[in-house]
C-alpha atoms as a PDB file:
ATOM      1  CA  UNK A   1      -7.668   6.304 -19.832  1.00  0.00           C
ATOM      2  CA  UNK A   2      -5.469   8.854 -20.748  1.00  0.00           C
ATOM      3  CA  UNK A   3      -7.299  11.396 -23.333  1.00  0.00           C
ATOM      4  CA  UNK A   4      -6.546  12.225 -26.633  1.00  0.00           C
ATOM      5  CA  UNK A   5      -6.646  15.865 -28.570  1.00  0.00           C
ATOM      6  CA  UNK A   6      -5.730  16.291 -31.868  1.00  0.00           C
ATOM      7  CA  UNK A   7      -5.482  19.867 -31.710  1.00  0.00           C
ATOM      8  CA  UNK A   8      -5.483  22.473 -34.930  1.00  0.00           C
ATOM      9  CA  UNK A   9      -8.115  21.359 -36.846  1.00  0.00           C
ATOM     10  CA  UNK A  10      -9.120  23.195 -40.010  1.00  0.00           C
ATOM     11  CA  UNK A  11     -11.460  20.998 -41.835  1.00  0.00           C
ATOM     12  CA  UNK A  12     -14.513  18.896 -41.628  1.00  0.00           C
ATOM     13  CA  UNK A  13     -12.626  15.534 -43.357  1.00  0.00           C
ATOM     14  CA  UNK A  14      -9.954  15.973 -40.638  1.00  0.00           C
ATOM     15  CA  UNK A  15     -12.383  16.135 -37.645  1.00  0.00           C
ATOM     16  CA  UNK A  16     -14.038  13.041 -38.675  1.00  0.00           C
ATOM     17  CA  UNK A  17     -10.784  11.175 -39.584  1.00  0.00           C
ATOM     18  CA  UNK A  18      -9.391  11.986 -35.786  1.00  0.00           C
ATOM     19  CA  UNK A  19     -12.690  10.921 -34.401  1.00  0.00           C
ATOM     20  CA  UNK A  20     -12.420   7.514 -36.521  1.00  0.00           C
ATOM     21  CA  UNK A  21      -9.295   7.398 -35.455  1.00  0.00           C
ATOM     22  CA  UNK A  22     -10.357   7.373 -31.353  1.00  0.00           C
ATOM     23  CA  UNK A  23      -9.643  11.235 -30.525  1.00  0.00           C
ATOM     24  CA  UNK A  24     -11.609  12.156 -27.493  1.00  0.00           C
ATOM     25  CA  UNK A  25     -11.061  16.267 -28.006  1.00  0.00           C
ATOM     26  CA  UNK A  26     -10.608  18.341 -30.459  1.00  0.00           C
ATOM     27  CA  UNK A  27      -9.113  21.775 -30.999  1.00  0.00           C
ATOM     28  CA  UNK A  28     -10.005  24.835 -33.198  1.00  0.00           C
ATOM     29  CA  UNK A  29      -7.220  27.263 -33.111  1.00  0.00           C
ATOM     30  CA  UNK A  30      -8.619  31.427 -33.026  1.00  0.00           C
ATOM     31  CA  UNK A  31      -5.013  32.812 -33.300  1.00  0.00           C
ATOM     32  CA  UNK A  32      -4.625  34.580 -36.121  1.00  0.00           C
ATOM     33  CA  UNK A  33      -1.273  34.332 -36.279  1.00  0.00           C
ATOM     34  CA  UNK A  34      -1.029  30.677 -36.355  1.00  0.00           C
ATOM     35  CA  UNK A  35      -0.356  28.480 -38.986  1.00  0.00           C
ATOM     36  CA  UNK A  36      -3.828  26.347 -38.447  1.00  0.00           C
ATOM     37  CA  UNK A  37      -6.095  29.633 -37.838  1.00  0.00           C
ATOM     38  CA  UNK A  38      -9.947  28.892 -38.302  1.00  0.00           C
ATOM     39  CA  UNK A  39     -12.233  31.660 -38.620  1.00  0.00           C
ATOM     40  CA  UNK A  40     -15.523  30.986 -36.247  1.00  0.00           C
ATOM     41  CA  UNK A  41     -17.894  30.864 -38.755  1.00  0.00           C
ATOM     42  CA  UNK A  42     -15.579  27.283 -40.864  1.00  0.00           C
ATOM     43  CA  UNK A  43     -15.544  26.406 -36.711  1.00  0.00           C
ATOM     44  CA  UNK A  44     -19.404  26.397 -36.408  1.00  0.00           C
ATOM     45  CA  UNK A  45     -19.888  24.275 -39.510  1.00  0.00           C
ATOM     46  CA  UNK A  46     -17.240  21.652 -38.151  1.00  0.00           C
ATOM     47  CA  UNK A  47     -19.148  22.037 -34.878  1.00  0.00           C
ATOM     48  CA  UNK A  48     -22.058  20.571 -36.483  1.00  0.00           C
ATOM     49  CA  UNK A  49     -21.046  17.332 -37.285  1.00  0.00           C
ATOM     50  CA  UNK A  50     -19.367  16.356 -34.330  1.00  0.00           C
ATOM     51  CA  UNK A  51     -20.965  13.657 -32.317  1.00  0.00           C
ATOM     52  CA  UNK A  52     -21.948  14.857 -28.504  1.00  0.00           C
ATOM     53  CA  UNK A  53     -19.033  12.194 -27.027  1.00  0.00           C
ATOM     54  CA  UNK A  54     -16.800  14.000 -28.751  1.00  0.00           C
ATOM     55  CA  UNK A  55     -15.724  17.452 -26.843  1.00  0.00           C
ATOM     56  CA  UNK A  56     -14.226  20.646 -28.892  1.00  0.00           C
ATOM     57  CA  UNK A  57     -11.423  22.881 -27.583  1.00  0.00           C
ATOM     58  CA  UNK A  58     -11.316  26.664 -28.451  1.00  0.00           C
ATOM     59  CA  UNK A  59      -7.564  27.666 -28.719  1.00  0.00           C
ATOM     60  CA  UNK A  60      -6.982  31.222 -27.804  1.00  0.00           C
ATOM     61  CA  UNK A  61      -3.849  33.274 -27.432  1.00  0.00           C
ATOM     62  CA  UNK A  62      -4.160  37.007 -25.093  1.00  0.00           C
ATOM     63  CA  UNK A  63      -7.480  37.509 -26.163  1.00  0.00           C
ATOM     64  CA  UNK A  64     -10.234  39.770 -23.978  1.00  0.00           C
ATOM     65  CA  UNK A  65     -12.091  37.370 -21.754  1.00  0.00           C
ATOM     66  CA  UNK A  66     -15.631  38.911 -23.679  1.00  0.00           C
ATOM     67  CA  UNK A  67     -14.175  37.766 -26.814  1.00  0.00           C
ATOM     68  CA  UNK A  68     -13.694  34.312 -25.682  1.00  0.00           C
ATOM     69  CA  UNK A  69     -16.389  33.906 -24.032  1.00  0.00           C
ATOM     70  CA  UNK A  70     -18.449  34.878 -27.296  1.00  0.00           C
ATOM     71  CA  UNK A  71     -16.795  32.146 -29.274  1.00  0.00           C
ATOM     72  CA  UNK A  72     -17.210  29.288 -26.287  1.00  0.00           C
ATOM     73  CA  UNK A  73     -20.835  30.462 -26.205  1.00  0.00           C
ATOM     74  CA  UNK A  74     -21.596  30.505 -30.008  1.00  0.00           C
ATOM     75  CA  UNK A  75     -20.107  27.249 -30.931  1.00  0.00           C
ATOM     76  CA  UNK A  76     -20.752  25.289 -27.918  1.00  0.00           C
ATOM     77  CA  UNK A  77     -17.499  24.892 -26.765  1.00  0.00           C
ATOM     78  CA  UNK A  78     -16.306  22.393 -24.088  1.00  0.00           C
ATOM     79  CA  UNK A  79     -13.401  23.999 -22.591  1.00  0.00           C
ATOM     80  CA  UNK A  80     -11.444  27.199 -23.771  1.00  0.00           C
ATOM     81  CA  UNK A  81      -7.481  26.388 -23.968  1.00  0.00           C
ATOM     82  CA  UNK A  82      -5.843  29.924 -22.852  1.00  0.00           C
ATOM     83  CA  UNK A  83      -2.707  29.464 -24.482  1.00  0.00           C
ATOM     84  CA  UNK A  84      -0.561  32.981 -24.050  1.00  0.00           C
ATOM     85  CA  UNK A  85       0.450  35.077 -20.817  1.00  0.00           C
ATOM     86  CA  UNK A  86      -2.809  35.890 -19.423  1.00  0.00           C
ATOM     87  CA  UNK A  87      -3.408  36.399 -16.227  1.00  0.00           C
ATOM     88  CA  UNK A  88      -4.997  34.981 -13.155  1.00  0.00           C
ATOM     89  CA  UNK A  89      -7.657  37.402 -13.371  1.00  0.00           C
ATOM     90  CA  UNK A  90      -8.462  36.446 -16.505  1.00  0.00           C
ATOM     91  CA  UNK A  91      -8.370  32.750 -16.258  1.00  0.00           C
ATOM     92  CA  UNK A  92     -10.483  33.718 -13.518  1.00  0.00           C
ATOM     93  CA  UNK A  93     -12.835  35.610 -15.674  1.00  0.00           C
ATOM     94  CA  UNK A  94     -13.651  33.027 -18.454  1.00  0.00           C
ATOM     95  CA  UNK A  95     -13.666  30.288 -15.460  1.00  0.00           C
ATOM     96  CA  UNK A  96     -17.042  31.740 -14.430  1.00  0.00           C
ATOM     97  CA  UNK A  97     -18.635  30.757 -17.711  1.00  0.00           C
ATOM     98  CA  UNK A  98     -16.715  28.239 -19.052  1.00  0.00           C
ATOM     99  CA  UNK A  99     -13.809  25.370 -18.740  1.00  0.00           C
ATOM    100  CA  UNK A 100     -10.607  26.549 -18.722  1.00  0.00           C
ATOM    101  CA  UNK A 101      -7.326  25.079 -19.471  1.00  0.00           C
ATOM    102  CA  UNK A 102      -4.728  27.315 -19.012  1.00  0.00           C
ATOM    103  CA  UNK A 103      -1.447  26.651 -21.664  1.00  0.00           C
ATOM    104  CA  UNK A 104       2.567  26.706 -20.115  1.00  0.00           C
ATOM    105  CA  UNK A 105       5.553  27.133 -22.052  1.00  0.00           C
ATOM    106  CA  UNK A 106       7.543  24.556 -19.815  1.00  0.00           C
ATOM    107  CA  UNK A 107      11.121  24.851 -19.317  1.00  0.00           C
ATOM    108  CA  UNK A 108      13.458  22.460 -17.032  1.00  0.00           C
ATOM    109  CA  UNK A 109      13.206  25.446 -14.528  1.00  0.00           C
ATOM    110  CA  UNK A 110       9.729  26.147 -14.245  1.00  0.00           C
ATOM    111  CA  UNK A 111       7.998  26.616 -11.065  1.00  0.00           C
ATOM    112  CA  UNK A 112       5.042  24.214  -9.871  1.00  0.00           C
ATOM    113  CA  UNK A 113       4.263  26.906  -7.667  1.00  0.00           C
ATOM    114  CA  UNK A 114       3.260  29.329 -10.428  1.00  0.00           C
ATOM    115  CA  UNK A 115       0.151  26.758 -10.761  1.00  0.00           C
ATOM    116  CA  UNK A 116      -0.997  27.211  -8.018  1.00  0.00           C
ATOM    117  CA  UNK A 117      -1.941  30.829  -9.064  1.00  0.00           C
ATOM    118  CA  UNK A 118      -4.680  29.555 -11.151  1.00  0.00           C
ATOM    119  CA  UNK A 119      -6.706  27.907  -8.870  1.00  0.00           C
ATOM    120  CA  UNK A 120     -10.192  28.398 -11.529  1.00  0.00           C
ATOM    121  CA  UNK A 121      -8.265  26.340 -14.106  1.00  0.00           C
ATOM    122  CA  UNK A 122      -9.490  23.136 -14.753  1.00  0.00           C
ATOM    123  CA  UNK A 123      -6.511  21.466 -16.287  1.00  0.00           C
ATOM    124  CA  UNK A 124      -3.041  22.420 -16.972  1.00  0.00           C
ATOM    125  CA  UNK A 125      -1.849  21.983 -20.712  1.00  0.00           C
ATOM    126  CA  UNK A 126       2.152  22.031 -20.425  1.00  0.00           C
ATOM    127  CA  UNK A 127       3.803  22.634 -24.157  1.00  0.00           C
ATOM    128  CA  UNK A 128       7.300  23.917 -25.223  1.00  0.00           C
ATOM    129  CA  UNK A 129       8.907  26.690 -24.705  1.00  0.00           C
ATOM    130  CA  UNK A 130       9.947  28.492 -28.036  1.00  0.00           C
ATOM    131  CA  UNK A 131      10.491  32.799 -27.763  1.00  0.00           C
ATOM    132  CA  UNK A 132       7.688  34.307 -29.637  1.00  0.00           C
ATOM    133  CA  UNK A 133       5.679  30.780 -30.863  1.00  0.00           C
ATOM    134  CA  UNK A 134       2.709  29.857 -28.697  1.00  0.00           C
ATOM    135  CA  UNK A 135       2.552  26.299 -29.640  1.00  0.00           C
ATOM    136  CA  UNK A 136       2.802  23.891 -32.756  1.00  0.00           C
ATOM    137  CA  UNK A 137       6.681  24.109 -32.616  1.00  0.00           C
ATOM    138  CA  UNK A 138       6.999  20.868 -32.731  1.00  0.00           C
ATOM    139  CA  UNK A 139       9.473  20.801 -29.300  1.00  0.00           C
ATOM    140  CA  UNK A 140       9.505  18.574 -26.828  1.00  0.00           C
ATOM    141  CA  UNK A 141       8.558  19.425 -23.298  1.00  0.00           C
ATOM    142  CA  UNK A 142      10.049  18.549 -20.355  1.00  0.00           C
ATOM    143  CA  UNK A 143       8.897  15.252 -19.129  1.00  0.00           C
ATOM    144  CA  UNK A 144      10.131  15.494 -15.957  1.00  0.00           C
ATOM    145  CA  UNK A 145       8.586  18.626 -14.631  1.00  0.00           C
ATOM    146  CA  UNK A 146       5.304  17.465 -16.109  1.00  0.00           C
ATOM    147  CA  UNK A 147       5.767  14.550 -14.259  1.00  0.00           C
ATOM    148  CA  UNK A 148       5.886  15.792 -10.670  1.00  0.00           C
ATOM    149  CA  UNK A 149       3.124  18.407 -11.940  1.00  0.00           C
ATOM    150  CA  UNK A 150       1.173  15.199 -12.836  1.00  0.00           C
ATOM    151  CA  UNK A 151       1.272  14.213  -9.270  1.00  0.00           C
ATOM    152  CA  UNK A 152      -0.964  16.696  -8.359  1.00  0.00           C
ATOM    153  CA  UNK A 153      -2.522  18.228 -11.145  1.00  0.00           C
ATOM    154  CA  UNK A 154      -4.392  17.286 -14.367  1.00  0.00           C
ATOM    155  CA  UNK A 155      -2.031  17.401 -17.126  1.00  0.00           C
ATOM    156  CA  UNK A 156      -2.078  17.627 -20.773  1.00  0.00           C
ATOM    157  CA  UNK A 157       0.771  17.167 -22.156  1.00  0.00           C
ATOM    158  CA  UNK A 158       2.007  18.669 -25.723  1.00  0.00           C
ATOM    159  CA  UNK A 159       4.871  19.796 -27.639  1.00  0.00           C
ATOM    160  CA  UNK A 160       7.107  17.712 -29.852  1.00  0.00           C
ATOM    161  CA  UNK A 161       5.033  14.634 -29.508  1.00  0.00           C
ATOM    162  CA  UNK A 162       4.734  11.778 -32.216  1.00  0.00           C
ATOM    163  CA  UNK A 163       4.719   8.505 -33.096  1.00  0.00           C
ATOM    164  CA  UNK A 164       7.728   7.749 -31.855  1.00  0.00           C
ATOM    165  CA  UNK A 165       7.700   9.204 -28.738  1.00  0.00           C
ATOM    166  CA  UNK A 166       4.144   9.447 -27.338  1.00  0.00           C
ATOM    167  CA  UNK A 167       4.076   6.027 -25.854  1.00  0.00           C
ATOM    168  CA  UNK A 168       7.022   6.765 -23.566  1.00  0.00           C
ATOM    169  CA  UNK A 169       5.479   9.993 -23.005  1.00  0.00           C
ATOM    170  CA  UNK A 170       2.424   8.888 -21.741  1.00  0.00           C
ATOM    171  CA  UNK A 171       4.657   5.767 -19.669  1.00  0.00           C
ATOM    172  CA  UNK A 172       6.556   8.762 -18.263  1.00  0.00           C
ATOM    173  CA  UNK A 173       4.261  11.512 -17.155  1.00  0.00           C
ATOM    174  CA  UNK A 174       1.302   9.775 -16.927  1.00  0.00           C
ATOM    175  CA  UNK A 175      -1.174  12.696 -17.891  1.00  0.00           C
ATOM    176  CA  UNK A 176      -4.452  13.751 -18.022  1.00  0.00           C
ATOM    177  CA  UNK A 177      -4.535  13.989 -21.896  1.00  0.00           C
ATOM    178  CA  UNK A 178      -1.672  14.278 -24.869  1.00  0.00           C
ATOM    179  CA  UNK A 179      -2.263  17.141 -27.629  1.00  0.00           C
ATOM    180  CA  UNK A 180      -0.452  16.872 -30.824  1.00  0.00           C
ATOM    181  CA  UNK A 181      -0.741  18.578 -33.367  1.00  0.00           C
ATOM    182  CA  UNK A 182       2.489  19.082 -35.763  1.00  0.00           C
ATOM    183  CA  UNK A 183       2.903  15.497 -35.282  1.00  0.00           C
ATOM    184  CA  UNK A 184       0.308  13.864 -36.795  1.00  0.00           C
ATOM    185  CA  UNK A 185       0.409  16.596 -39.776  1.00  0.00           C
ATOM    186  CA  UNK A 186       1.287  16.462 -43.588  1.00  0.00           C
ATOM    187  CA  UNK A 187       1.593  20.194 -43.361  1.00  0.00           C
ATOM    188  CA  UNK A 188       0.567  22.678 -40.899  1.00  0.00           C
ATOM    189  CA  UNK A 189      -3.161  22.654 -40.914  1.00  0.00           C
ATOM    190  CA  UNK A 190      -3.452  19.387 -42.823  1.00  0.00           C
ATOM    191  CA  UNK A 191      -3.439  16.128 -40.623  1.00  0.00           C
ATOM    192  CA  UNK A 192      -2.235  13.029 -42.028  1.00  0.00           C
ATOM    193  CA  UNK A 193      -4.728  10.436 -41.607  1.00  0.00           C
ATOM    194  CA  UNK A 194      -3.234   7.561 -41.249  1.00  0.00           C
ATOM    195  CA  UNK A 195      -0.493   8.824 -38.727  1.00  0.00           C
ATOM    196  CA  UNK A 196      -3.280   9.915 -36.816  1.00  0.00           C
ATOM    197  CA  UNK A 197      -4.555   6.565 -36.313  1.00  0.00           C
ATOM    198  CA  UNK A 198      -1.177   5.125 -35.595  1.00  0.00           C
ATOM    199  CA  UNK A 199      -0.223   7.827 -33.131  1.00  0.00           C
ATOM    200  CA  UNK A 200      -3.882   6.853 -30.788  1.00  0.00           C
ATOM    201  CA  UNK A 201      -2.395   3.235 -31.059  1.00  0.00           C
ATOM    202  CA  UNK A 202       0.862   4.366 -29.676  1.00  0.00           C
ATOM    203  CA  UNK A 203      -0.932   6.337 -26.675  1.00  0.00           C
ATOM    204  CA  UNK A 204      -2.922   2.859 -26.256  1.00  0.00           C
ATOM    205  CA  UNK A 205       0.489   0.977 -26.208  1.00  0.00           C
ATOM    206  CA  UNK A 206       1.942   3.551 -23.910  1.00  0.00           C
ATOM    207  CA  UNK A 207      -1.267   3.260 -21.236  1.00  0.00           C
ATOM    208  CA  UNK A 208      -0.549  -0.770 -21.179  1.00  0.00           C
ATOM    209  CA  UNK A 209       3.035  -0.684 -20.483  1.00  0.00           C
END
């Protein structure tokens, strides 16, 4: 069964609507700089309430491997989603504590190879490449190349993805997981319930096909 995060979540109605709604995982976004930014402490009450089936994401973008693994460690987190240009080493680093999925701005030209470098990561998470955005653009990512990385590798795919497009996406590429976030959104940070529910449908429909 192909895995479902609704990623960027900001509130405790929003959580419980994407579990309702069949998420598997769900993210928490510690980049400041992004539009669905959660402070740990609004995290930790979220935390809380989710039921133990349901696994919680830490998003984090170049941050010191201490620092992460302070947040993973205080609010219980499942996996840690490294999501700018850090390195090996540091993959490496948190991978000793924690779960790691380690984030790719994919491009028609990028190299499978450069996995391969991160042999402590768990699961790749392939999103869109945008100059200066690390994730929630709302882009599309190359199918293809996340299709042959597929092959070999667990894949989540993101970027761009909605209802209209996830169920070929997941026909396609056949990944691990999908993340979405923008696309199930009434504004940044605010998740539209109902499209929610209709995009986990549309994953369904895709896995059938």
């Amino acid at each position: 069964m192909v895995r479902v995060k609704i990623c960027g979540i900001t509130n405790a109605a929003d959580a419980l609507a994407a579990i309702d709604a069949g998420a598997n995982l769900l993210g928490f976004n510690f980049y400041e700089k992004s539009p669905r930014y959660i402070d740990e402490a609004e995290a930790a009450k979220i935390r809380l309430q989710l039921p133990k089936k349901i696994e919680a994401v830490g998003i984090f973008v170049n941050a010191q491997p201490a620092d992460v693994a302070n947040v993973c460690e205080s609010l219980k987190l499942d996996a840690a989603q490294l999501h700018g240009d850090e390195s090996p080493e540091t993959v490496a680093k948190v991978a000793r504590s924690f779960t790691v999925w380690k984030a790719f701005r994919v491009e028609p030209d990028f190299h499978l190879k450069m996995l391969d470098e991160y042999p402590e990561a768990s699961a790749f998470l392939f999103d869109a490449a945008h100059t200066g955005q690390y994730g929630g653009t709302g882009r599309t990512t190359d199918w293809d190349v996340a299709r042959r990385a597929a092959v070999g590798h667990r894949i989540i795919l993101a970027g761009g993805l909605n209802l209209e497009n996830v169920a070929a996406a997941v026909r396609i590429v056949r990944p691990y997981a999908v993340d979405v976030a923008s696309g199930v959104e009434s504004k940044p940070g605010k998740k539209d319930h109902g499209r929610m529910r209709e995009f986990i449908q549309e994953v369904r429909r895709g896995e059938r096909k």
